[in-house]
PDB file of N, CA and C in Angstrom:
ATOM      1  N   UNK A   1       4.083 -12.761 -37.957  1.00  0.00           N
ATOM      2  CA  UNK A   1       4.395 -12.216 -36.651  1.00  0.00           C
ATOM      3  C   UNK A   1       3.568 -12.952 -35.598  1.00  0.00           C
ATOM      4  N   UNK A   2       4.068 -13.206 -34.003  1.00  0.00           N
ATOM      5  CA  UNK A   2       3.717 -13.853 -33.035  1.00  0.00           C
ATOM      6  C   UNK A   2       2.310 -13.110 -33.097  1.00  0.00           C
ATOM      7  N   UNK A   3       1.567 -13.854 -32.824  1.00  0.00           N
ATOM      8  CA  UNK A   3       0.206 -13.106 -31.717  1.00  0.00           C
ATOM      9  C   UNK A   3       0.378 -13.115 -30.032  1.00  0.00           C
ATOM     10  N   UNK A   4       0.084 -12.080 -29.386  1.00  0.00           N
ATOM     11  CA  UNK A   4      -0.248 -12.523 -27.840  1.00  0.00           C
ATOM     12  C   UNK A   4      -1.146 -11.719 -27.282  1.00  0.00           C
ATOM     13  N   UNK A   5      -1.400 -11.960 -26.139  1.00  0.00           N
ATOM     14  CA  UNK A   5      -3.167 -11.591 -25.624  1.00  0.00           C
ATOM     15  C   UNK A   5      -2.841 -10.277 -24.922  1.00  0.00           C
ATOM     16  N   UNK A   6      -1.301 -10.085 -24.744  1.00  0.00           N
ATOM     17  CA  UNK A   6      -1.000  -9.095 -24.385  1.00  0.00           C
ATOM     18  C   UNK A   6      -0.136  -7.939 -24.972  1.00  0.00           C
ATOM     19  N   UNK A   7       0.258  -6.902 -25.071  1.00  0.00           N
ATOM     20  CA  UNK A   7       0.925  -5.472 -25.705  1.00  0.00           C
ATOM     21  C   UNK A   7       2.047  -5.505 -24.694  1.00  0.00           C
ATOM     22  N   UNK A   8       1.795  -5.520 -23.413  1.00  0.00           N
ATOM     23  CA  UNK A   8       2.674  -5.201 -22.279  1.00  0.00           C
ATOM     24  C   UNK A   8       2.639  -5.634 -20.898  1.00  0.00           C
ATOM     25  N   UNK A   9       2.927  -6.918 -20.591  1.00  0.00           N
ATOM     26  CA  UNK A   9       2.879  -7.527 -19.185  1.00  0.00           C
ATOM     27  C   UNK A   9       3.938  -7.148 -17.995  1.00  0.00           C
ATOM     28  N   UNK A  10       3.233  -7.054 -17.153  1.00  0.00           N
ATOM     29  CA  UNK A  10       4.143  -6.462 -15.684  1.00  0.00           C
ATOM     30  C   UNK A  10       3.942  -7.810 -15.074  1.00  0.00           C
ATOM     31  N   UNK A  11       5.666  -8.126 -13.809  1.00  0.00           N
ATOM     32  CA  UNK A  11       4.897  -8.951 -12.965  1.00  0.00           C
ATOM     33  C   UNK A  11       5.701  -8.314 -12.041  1.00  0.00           C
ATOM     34  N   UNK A  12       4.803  -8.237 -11.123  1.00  0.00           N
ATOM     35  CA  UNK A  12       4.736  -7.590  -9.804  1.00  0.00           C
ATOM     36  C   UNK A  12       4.008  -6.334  -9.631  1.00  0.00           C
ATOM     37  N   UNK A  13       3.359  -6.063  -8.422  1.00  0.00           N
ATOM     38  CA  UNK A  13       2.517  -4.770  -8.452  1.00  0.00           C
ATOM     39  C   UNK A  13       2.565  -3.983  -7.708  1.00  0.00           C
ATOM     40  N   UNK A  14       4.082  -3.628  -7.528  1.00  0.00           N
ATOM     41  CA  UNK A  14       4.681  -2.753  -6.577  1.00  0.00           C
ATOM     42  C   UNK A  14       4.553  -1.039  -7.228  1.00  0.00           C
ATOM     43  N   UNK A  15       4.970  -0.394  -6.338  1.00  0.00           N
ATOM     44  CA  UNK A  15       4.365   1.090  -7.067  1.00  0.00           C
ATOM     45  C   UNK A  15       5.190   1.493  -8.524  1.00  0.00           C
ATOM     46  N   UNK A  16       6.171   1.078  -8.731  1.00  0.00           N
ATOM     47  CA  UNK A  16       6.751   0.851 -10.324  1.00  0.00           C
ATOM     48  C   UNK A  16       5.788   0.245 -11.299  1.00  0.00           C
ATOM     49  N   UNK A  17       5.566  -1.046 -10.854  1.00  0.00           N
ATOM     50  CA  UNK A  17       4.934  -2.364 -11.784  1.00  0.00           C
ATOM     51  C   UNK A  17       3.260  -1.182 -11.669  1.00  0.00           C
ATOM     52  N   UNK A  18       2.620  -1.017 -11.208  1.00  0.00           N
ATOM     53  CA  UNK A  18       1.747  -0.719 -11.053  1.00  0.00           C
ATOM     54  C   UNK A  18       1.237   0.875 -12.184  1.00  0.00           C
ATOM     55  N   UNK A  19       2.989   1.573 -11.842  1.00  0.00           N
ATOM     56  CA  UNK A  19       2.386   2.771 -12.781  1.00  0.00           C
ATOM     57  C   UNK A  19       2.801   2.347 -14.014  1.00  0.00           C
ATOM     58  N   UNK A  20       3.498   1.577 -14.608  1.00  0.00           N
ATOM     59  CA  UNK A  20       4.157   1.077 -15.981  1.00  0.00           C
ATOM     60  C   UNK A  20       2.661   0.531 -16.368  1.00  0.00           C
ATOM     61  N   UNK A  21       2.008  -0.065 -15.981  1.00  0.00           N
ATOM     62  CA  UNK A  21       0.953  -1.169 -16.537  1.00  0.00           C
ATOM     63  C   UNK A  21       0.229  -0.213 -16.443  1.00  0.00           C
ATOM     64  N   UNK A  22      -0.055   1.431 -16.147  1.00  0.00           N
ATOM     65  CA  UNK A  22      -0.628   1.820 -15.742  1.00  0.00           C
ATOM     66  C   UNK A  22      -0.818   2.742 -17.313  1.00  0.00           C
ATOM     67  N   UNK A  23       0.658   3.679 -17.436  1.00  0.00           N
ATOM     68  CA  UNK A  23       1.104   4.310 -18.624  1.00  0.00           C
ATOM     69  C   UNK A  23       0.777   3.891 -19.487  1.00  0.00           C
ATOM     70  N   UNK A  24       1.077   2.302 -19.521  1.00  0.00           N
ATOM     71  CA  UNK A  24       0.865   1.579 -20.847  1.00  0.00           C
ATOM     72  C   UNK A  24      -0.610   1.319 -21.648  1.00  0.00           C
ATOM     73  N   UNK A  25      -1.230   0.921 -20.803  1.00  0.00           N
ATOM     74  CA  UNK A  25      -2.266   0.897 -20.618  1.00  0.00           C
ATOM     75  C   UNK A  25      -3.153   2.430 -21.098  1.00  0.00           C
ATOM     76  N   UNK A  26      -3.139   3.405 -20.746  1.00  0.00           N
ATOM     77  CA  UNK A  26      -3.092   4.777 -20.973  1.00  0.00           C
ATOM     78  C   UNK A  26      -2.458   4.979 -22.804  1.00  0.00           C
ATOM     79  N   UNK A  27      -1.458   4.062 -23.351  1.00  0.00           N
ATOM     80  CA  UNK A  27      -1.345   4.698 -24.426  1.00  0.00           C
ATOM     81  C   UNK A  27      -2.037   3.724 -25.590  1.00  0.00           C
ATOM     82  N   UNK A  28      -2.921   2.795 -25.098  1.00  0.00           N
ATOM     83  CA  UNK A  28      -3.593   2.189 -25.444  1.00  0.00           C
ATOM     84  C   UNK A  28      -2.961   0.651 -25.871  1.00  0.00           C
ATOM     85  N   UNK A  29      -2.450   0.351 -24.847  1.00  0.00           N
ATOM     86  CA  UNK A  29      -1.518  -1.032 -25.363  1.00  0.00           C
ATOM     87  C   UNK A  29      -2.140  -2.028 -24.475  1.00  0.00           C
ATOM     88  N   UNK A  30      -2.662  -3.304 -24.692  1.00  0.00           N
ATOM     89  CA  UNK A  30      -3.669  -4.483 -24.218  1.00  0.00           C
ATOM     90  C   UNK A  30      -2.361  -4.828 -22.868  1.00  0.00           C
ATOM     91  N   UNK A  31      -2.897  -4.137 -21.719  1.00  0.00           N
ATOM     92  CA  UNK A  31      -2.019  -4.697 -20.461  1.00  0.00           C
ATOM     93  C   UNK A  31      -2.715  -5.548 -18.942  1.00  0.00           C
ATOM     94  N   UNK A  32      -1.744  -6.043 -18.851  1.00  0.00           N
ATOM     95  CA  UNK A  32      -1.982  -7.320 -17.927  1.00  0.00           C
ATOM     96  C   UNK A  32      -0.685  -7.002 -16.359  1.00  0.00           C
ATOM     97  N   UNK A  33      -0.801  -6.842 -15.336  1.00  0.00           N
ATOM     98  CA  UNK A  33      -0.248  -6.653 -14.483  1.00  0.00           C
ATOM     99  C   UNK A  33      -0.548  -8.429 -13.611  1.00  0.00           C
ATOM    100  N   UNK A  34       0.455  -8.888 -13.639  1.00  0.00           N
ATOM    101  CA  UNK A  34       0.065 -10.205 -12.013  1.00  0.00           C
ATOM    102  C   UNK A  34       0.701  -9.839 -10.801  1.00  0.00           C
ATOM    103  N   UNK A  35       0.018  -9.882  -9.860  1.00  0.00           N
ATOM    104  CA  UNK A  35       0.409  -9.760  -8.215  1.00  0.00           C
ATOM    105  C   UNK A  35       0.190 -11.005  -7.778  1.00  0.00           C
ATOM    106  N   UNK A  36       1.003 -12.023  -6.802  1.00  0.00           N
ATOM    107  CA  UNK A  36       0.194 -12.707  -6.179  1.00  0.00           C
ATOM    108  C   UNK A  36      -0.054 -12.709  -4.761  1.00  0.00           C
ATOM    109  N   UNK A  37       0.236 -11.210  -4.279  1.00  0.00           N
ATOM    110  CA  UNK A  37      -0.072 -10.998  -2.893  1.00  0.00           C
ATOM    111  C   UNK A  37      -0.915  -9.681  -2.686  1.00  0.00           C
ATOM    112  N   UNK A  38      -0.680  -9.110  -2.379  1.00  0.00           N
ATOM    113  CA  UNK A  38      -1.261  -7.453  -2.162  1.00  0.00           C
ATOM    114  C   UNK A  38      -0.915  -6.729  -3.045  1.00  0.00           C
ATOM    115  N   UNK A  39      -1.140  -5.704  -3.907  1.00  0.00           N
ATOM    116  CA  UNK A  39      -1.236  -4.684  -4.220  1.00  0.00           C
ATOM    117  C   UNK A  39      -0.290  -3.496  -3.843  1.00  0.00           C
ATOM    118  N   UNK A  40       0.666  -3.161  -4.627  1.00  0.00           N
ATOM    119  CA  UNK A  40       1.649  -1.729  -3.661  1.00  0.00           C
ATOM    120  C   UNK A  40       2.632  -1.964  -3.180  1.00  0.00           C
ATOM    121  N   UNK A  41       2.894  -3.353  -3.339  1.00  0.00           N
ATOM    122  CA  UNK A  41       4.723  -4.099  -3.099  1.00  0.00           C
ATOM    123  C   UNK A  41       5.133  -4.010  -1.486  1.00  0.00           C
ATOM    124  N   UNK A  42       6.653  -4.151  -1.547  1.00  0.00           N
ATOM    125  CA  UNK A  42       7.027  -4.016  -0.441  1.00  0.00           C
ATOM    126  C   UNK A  42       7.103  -2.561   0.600  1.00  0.00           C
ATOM    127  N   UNK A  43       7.286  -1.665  -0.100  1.00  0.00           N
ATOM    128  CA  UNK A  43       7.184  -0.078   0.695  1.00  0.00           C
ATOM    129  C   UNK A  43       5.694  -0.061   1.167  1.00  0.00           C
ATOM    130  N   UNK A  44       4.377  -0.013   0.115  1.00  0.00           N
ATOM    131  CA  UNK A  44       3.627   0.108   0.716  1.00  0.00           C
ATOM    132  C   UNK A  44       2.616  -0.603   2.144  1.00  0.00           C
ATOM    133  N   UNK A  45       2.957  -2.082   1.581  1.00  0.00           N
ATOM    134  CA  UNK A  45       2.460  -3.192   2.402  1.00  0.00           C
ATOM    135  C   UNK A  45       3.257  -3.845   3.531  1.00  0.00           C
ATOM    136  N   UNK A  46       4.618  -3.705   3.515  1.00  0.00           N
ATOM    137  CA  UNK A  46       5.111  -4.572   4.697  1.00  0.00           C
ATOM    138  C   UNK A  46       6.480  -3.204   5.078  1.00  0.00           C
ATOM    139  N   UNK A  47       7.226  -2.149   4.094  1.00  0.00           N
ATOM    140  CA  UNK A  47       8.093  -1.409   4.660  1.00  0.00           C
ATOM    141  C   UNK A  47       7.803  -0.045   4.887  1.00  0.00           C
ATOM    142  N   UNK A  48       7.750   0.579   4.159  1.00  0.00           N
ATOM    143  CA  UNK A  48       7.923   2.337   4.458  1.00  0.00           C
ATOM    144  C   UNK A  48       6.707   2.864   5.144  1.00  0.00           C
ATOM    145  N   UNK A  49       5.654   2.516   4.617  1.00  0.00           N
ATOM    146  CA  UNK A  49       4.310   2.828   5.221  1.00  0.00           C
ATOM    147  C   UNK A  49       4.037   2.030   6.481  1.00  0.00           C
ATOM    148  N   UNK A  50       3.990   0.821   6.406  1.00  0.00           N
ATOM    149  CA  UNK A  50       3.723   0.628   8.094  1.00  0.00           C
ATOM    150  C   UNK A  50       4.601   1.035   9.233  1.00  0.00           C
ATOM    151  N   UNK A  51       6.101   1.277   8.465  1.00  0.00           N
ATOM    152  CA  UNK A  51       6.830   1.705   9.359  1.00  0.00           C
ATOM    153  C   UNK A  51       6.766   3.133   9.755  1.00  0.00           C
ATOM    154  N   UNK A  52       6.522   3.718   9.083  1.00  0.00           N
ATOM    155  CA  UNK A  52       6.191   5.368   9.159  1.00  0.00           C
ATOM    156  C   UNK A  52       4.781   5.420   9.878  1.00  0.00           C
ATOM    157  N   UNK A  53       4.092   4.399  10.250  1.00  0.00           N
ATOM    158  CA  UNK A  53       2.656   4.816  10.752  1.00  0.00           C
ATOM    159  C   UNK A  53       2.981   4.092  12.398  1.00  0.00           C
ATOM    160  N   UNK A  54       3.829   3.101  12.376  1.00  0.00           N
ATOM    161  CA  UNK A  54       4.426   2.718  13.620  1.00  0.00           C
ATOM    162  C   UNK A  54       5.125   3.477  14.598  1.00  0.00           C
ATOM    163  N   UNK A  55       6.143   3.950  13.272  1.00  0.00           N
ATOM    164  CA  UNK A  55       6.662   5.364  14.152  1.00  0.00           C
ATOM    165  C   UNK A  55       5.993   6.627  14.727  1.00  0.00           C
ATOM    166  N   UNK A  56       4.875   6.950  13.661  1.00  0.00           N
ATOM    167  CA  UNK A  56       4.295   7.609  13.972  1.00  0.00           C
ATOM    168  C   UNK A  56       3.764   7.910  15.676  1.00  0.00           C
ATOM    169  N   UNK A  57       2.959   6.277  15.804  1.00  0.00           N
ATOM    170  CA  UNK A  57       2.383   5.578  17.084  1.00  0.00           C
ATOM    171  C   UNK A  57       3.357   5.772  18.195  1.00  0.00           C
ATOM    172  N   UNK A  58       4.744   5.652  17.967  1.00  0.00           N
ATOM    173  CA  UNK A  58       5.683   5.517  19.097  1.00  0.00           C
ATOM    174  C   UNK A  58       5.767   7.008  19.539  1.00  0.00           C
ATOM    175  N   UNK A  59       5.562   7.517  18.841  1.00  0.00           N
ATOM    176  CA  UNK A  59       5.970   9.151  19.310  1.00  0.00           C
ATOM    177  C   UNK A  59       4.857   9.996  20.414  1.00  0.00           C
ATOM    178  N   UNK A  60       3.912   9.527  20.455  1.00  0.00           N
ATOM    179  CA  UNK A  60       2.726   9.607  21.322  1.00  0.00           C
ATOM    180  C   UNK A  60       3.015   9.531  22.699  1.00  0.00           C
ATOM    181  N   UNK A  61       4.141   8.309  23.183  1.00  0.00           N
ATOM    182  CA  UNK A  61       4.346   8.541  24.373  1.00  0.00           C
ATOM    183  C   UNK A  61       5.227   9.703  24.804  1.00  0.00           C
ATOM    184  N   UNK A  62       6.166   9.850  23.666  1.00  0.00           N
ATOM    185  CA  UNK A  62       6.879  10.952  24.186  1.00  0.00           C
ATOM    186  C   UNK A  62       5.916  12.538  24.260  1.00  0.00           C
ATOM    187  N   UNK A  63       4.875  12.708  23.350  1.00  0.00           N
ATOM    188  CA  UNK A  63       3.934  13.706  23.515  1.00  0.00           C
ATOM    189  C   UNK A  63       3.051  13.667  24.835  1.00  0.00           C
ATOM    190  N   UNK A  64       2.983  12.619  25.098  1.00  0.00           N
ATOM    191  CA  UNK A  64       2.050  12.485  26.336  1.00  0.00           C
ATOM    192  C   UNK A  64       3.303  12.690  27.511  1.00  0.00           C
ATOM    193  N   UNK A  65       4.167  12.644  27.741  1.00  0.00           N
ATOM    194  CA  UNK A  65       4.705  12.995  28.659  1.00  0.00           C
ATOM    195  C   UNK A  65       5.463  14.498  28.763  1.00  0.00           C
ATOM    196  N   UNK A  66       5.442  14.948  27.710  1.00  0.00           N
ATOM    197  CA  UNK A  66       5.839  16.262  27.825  1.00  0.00           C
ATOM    198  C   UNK A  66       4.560  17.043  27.652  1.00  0.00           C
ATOM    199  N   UNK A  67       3.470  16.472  27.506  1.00  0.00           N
ATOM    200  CA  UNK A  67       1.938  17.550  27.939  1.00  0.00           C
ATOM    201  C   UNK A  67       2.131  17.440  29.440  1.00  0.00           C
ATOM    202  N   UNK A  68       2.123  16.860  30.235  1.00  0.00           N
ATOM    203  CA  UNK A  68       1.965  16.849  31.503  1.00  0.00           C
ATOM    204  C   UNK A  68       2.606  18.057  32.030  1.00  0.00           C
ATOM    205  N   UNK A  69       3.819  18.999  31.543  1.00  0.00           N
ATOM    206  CA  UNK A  69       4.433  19.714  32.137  1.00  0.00           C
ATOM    207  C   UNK A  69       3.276  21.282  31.199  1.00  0.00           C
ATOM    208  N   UNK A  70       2.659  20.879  30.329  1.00  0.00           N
ATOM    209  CA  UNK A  70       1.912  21.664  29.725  1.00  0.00           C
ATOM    210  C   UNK A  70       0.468  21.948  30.582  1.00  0.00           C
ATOM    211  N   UNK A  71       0.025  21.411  31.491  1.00  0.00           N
ATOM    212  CA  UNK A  71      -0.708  21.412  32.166  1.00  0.00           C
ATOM    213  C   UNK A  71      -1.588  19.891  31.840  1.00  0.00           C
ATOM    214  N   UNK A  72      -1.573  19.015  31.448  1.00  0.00           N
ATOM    215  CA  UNK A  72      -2.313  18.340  30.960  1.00  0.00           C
ATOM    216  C   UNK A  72      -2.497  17.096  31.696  1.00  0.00           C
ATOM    217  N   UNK A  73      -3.605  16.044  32.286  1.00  0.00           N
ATOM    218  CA  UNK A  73      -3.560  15.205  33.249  1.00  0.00           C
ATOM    219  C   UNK A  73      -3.215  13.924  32.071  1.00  0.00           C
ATOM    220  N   UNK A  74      -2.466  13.023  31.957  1.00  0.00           N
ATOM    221  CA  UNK A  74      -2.686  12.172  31.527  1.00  0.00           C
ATOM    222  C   UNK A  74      -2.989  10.362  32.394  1.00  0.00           C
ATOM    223  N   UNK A  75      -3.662  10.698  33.355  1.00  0.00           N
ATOM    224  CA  UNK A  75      -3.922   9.443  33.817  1.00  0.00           C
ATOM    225  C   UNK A  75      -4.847   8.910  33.051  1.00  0.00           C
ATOM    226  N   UNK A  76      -4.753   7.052  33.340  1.00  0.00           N
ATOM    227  CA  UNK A  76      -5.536   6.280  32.771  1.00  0.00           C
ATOM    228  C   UNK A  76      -5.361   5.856  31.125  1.00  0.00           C
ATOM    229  N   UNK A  77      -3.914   6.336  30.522  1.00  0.00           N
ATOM    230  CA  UNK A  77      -3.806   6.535  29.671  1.00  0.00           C
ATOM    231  C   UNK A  77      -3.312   5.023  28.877  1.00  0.00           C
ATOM    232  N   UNK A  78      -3.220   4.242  28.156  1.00  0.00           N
ATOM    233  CA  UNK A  78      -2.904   3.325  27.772  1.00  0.00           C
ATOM    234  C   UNK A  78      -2.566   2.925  26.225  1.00  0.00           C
ATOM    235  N   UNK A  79      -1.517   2.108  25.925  1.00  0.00           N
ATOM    236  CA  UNK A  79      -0.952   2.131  24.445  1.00  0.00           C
ATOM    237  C   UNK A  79      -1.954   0.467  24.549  1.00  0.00           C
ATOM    238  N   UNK A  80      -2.511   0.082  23.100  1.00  0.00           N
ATOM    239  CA  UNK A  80      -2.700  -1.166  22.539  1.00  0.00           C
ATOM    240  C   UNK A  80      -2.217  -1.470  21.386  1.00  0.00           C
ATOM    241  N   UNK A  81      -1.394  -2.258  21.703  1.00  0.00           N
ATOM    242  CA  UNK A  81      -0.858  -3.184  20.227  1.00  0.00           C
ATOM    243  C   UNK A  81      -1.569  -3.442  19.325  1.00  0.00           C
ATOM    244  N   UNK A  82      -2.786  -4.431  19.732  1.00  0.00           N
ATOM    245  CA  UNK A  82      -3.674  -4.810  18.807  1.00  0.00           C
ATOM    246  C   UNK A  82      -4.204  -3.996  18.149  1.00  0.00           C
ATOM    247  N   UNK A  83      -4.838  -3.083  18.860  1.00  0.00           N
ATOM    248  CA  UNK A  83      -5.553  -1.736  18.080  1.00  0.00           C
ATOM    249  C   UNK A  83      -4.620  -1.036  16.795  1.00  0.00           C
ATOM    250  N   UNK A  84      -3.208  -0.850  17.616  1.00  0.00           N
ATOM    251  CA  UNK A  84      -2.320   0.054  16.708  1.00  0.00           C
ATOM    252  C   UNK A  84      -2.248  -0.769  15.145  1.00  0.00           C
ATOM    253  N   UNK A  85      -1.708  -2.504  15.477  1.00  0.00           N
ATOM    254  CA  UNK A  85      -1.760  -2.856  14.792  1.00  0.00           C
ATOM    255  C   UNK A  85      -2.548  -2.908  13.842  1.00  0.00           C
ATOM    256  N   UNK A  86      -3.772  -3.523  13.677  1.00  0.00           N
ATOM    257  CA  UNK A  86      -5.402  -3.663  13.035  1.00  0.00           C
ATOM    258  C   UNK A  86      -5.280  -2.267  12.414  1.00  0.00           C
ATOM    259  N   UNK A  87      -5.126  -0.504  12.801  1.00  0.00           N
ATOM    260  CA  UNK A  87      -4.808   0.345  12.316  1.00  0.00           C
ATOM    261  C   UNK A  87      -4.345   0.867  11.090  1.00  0.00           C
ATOM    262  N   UNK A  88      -3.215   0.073  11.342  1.00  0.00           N
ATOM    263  CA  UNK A  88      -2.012  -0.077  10.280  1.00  0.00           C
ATOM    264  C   UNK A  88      -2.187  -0.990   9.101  1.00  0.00           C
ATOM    265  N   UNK A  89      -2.842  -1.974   9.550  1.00  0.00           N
ATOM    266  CA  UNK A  89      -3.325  -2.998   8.381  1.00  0.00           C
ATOM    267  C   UNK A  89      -4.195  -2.748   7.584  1.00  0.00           C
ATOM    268  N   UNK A  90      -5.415  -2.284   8.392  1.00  0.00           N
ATOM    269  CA  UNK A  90      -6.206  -1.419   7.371  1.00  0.00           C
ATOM    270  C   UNK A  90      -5.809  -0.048   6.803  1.00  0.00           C
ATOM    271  N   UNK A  91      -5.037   1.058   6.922  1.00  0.00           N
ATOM    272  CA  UNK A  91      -4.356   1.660   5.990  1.00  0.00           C
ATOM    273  C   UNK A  91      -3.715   1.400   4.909  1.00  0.00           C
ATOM    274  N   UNK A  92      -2.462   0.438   5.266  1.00  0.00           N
ATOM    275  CA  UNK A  92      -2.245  -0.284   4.116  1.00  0.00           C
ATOM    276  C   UNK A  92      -2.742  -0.968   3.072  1.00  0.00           C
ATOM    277  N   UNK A  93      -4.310  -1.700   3.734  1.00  0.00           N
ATOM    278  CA  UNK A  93      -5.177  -2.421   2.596  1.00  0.00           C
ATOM    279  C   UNK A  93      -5.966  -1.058   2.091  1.00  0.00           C
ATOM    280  N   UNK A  94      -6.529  -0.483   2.455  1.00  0.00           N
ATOM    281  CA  UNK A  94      -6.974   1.135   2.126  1.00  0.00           C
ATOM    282  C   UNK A  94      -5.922   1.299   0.941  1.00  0.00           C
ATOM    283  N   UNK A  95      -4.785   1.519   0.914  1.00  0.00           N
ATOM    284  CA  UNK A  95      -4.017   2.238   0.081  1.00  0.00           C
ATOM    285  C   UNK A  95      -3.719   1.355  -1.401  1.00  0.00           C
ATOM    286  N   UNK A  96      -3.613  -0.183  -0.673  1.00  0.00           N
ATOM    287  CA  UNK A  96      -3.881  -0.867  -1.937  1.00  0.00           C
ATOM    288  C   UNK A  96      -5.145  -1.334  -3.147  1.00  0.00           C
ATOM    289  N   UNK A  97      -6.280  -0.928  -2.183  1.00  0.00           N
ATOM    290  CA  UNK A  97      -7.131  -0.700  -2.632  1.00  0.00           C
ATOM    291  C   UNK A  97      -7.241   0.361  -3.809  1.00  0.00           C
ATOM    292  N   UNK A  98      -6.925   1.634  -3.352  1.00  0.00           N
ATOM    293  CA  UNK A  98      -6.381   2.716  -4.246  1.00  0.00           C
ATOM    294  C   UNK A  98      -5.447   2.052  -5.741  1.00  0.00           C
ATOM    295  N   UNK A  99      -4.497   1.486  -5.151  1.00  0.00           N
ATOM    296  CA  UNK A  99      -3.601   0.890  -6.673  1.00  0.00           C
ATOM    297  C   UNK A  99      -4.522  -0.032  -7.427  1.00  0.00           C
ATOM    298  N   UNK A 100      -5.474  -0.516  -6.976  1.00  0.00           N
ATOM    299  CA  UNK A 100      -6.109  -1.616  -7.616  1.00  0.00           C
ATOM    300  C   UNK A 100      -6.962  -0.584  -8.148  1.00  0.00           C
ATOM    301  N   UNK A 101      -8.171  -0.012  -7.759  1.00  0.00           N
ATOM    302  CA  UNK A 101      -8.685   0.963  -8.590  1.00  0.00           C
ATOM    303  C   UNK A 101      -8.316   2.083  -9.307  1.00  0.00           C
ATOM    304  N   UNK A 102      -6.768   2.827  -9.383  1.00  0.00           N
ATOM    305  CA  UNK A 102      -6.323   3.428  -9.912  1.00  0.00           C
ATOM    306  C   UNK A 102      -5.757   2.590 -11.379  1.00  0.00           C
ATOM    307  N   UNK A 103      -5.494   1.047 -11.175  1.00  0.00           N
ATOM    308  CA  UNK A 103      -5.362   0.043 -12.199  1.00  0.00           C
ATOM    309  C   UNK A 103      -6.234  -0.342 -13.236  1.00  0.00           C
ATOM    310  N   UNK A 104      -7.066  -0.390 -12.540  1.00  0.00           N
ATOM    311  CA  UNK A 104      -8.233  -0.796 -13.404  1.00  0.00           C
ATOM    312  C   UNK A 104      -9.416   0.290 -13.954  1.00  0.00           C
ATOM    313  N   UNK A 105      -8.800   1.560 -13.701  1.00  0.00           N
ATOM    314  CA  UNK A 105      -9.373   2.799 -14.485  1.00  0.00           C
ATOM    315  C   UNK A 105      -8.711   3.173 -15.454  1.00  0.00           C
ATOM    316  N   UNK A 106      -7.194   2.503 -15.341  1.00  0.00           N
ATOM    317  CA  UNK A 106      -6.676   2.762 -16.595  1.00  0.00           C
ATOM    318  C   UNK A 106      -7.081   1.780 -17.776  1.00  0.00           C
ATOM    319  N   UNK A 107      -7.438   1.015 -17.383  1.00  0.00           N
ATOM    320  CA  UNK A 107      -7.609  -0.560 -18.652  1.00  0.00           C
ATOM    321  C   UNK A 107      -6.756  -1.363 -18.352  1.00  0.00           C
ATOM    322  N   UNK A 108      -5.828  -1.470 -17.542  1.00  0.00           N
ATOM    323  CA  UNK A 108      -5.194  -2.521 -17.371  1.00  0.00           C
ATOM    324  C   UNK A 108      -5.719  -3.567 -16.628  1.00  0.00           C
ATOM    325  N   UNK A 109      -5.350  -5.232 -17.021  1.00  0.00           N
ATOM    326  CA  UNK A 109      -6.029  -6.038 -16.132  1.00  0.00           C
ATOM    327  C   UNK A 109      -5.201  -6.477 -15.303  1.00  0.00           C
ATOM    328  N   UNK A 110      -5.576  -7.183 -13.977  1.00  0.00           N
ATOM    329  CA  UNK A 110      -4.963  -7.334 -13.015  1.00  0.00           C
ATOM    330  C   UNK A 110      -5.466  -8.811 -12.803  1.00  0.00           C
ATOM    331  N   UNK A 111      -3.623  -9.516 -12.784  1.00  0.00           N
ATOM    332  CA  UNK A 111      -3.974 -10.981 -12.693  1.00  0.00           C
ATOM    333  C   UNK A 111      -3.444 -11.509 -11.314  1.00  0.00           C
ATOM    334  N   UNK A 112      -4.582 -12.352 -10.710  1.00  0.00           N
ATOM    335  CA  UNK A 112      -3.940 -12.397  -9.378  1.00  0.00           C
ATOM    336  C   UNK A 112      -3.492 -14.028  -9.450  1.00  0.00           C
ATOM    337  N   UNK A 113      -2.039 -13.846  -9.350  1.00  0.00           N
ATOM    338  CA  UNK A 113      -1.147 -15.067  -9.837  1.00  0.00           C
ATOM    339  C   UNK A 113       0.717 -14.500 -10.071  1.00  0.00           C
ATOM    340  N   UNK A 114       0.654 -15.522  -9.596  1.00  0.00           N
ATOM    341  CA  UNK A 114       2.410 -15.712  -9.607  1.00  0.00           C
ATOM    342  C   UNK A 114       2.712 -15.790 -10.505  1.00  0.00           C
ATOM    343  N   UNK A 115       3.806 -14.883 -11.326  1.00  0.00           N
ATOM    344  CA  UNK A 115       4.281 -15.081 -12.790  1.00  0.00           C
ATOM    345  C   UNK A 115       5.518 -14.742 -12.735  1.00  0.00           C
ATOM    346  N   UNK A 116       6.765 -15.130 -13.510  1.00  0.00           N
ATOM    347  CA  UNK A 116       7.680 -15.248 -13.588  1.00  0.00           C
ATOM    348  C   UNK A 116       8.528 -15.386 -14.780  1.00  0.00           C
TER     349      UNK A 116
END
């Protein structure tokens, strides 16, 4: 029978790839996950989450203008991109952070490399 260094290889480390290598790993099978970008795939890092925290951000103006009829002064008030942005980026790396240490508490190793 073949030998290999691995029981169960994932490639990609999107929130699927991530809990499979994760399970597996958990039932004691020698696992290897490769990412070669971030951590948490496309929902967490570039779709659902930044977009849901963007949206989030947009809704502020409409709160700030319907406080005003609440009694509330809002002068001087100002939106920043940059800020919002930088925000959002670090949440997302925050959260992948989480998959990476939720990875590697299971025993699985995490290879940072393109595999195919």
């Amino acid at each position: 029978m073949a030998e290999y260094d691995y029981d169960f290889f994932v490639i990609g480390g999107g929130s699927g790839g991530v809990r499979a290598a994760r399970i597996a790993a958990g039932h004691g099978a020698r696992t290897a996950l490769a990412e070669e970008e971030k951590v948490g795939g496309t929902c967490v890092i570039r779709g659902c989450v930044p977009k849901k925290l963007i949206h989030h951000a947009a809704h502020f103006a409409e709160e700030l203008e319907d406080s005003i009829g609440f009694g509330w002064t809002t002068k001087g008030v100002a939106f920043d991109w940059a800020t919002m942005l930088k925000n959002v980026i670090a949440d997302t790396e925050y959260l992948s952070g989480i998959y990476i240490k939720n990875l590697e508490k299971s025993g699985a190793e995490l290879i940072r490399s393109r595999a195919v």
